[in-house]
C-alpha atoms as a PDB file:
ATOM      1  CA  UNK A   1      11.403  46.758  22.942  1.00  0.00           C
ATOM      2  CA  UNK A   2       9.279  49.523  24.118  1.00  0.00           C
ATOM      3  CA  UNK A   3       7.022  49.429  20.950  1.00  0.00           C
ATOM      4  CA  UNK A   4       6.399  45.891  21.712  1.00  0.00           C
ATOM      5  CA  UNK A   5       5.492  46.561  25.281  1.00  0.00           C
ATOM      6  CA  UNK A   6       3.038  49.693  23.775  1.00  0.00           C
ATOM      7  CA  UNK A   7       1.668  47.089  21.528  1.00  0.00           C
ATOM      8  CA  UNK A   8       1.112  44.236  24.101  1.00  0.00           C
ATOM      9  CA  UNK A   9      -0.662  47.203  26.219  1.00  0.00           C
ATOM     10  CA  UNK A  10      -3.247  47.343  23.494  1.00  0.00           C
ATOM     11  CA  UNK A  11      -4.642  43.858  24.385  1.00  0.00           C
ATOM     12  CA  UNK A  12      -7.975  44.272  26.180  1.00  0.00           C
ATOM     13  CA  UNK A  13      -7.520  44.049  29.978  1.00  0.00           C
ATOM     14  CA  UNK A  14      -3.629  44.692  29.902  1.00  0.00           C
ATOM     15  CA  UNK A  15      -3.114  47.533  32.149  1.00  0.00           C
ATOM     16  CA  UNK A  16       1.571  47.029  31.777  1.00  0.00           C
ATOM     17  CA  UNK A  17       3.863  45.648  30.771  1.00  0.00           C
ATOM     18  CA  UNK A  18       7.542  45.377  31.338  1.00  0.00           C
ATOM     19  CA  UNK A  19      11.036  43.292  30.749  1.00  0.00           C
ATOM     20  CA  UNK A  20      12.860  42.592  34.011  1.00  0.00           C
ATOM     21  CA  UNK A  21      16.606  40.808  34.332  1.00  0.00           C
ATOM     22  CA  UNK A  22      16.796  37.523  35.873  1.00  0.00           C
ATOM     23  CA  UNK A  23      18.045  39.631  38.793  1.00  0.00           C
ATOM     24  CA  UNK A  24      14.928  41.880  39.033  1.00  0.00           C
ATOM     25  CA  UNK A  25      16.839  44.970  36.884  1.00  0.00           C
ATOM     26  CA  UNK A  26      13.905  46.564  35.040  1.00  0.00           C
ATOM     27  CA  UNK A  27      15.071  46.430  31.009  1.00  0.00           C
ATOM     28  CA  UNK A  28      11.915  48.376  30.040  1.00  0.00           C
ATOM     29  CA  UNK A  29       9.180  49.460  31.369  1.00  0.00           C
ATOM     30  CA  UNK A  30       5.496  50.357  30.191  1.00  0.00           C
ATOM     31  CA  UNK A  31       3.544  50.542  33.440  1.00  0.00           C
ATOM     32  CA  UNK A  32       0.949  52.814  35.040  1.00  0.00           C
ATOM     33  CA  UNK A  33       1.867  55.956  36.601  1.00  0.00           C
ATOM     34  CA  UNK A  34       1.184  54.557  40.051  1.00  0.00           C
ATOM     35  CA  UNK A  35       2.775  51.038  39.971  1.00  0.00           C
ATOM     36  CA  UNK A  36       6.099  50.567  41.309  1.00  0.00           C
ATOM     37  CA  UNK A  37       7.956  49.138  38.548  1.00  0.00           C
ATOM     38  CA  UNK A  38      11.538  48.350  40.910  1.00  0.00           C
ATOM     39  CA  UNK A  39       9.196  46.607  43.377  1.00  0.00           C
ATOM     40  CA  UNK A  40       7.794  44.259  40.198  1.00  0.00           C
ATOM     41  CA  UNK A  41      10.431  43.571  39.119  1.00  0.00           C
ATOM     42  CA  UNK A  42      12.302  42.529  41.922  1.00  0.00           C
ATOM     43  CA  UNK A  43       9.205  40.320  43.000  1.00  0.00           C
ATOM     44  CA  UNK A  44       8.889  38.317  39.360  1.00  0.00           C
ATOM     45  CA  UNK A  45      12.487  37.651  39.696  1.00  0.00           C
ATOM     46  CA  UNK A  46      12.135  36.376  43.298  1.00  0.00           C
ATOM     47  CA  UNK A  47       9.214  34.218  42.495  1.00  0.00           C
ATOM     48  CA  UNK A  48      10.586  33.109  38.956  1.00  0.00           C
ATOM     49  CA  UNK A  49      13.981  31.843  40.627  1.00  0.00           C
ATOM     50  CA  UNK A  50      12.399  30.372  43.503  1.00  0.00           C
ATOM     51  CA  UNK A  51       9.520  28.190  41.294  1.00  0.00           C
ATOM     52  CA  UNK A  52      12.638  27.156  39.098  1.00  0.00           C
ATOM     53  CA  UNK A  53      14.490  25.995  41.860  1.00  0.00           C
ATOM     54  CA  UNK A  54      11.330  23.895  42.787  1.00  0.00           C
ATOM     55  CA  UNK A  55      10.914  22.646  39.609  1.00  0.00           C
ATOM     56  CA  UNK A  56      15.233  21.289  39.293  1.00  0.00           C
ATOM     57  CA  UNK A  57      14.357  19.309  42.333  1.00  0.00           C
ATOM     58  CA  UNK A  58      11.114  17.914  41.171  1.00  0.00           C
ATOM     59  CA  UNK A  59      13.509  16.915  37.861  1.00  0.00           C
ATOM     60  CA  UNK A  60      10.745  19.234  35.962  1.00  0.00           C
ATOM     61  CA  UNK A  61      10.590  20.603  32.929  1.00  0.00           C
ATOM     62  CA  UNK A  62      11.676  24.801  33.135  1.00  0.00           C
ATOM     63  CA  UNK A  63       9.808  27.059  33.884  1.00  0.00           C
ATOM     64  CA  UNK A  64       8.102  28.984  31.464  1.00  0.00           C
ATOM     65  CA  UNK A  65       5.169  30.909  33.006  1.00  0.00           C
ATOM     66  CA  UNK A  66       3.615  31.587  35.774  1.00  0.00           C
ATOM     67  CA  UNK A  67       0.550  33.123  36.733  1.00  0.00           C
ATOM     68  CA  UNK A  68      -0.462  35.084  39.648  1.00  0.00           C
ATOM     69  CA  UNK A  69      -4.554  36.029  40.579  1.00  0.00           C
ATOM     70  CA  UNK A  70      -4.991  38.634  43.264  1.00  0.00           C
ATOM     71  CA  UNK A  71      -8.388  40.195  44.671  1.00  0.00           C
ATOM     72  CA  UNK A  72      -8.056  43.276  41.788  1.00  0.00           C
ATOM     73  CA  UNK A  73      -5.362  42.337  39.294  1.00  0.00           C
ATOM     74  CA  UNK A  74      -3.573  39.264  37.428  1.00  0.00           C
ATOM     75  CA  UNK A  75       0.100  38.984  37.479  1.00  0.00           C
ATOM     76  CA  UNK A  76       1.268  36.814  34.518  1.00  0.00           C
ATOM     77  CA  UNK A  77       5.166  36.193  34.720  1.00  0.00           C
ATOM     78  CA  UNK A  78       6.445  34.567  31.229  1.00  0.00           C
ATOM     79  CA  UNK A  79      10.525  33.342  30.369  1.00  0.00           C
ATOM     80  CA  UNK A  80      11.387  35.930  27.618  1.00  0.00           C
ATOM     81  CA  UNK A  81      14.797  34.325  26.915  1.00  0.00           C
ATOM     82  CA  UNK A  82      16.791  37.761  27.780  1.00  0.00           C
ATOM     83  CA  UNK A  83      14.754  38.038  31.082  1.00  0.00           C
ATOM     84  CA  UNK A  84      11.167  37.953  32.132  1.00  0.00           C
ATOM     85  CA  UNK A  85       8.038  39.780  30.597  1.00  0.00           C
ATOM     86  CA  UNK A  86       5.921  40.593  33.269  1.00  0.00           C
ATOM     87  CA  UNK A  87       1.874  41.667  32.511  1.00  0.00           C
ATOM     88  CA  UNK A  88      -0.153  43.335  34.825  1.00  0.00           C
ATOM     89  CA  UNK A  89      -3.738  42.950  33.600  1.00  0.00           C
ATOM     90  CA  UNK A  90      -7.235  43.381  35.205  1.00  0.00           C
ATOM     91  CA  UNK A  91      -8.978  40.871  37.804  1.00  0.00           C
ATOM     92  CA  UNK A  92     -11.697  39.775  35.064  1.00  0.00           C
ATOM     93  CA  UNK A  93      -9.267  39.196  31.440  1.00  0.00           C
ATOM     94  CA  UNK A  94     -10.083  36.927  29.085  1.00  0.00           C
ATOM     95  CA  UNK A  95      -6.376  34.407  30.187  1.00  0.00           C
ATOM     96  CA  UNK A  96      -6.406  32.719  26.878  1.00  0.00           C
ATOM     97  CA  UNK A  97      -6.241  35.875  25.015  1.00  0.00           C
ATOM     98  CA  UNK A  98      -3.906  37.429  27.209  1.00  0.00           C
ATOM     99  CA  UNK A  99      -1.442  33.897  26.889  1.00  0.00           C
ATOM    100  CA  UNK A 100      -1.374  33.982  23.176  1.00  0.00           C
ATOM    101  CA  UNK A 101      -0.752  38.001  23.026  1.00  0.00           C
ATOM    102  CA  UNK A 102       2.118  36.970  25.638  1.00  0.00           C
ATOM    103  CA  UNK A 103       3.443  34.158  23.200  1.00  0.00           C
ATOM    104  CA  UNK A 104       3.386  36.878  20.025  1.00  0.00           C
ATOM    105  CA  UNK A 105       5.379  39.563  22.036  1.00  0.00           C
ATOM    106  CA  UNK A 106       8.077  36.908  23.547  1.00  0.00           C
ATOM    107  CA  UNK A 107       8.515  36.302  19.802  1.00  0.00           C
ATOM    108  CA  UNK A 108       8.908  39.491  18.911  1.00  0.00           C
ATOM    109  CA  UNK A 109      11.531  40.126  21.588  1.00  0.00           C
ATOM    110  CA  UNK A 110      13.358  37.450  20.772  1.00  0.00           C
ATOM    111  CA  UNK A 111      13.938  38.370  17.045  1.00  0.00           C
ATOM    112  CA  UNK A 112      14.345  42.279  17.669  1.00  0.00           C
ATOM    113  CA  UNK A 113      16.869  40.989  21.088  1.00  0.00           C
END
């Protein structure tokens, strides 16, 4: 898992990665030195739960990503079947590329899971 993370890091504009429980229990992390990885994880559970919820009473279709554009960074929050992969990336990323590298490692982590 962590040699997928390392590899997803790679991507241009990717500055972490990480798997979080549906409860917000970091799996594994690769994150910069100075981000709070209990504090992400925690929030992308909180936010993932409460868009699902949202989206049961809509009668929607589940969730399967979610993305999240602050002044200096992206957040992008994706369903990883054994929990969430969370991306931190910078404010200016190319989104498309940074989806499909997100697709390829949910792949990967569900066949190595």
């Amino acid at each position: 898992m962590h040699e997928i993370l390392s590899e997803l890091n790679k991507t241009t504009g990717i500055t972490g990665s990480m798997v979080v429980g549906n409860d917000g229990i970091v799996i594994a992390a690769n994150l910069q030195e100075n981000v709070e990885d209990d504090t992400i994880g925690a929030l992308a559970a909180s936010i993932t739960a409460n868009i699902h919820k949202s989206l049961e009473r809509l009668q929607s279709s589940p969730l399967t990503h979610v993305t999240i554009e602050a002044d200096d960074a992206k957040l992008f929050f994706s369903d990883a079947g054994l929990g969430i992969l969370v991306v931190t990336a910078e404010k200016e990323v190319n989104i498309g590329l940074i989806r499909l590298e997100i697709k390829h490692a949910i792949s990967r982590l569900k066949t190595s899971s």
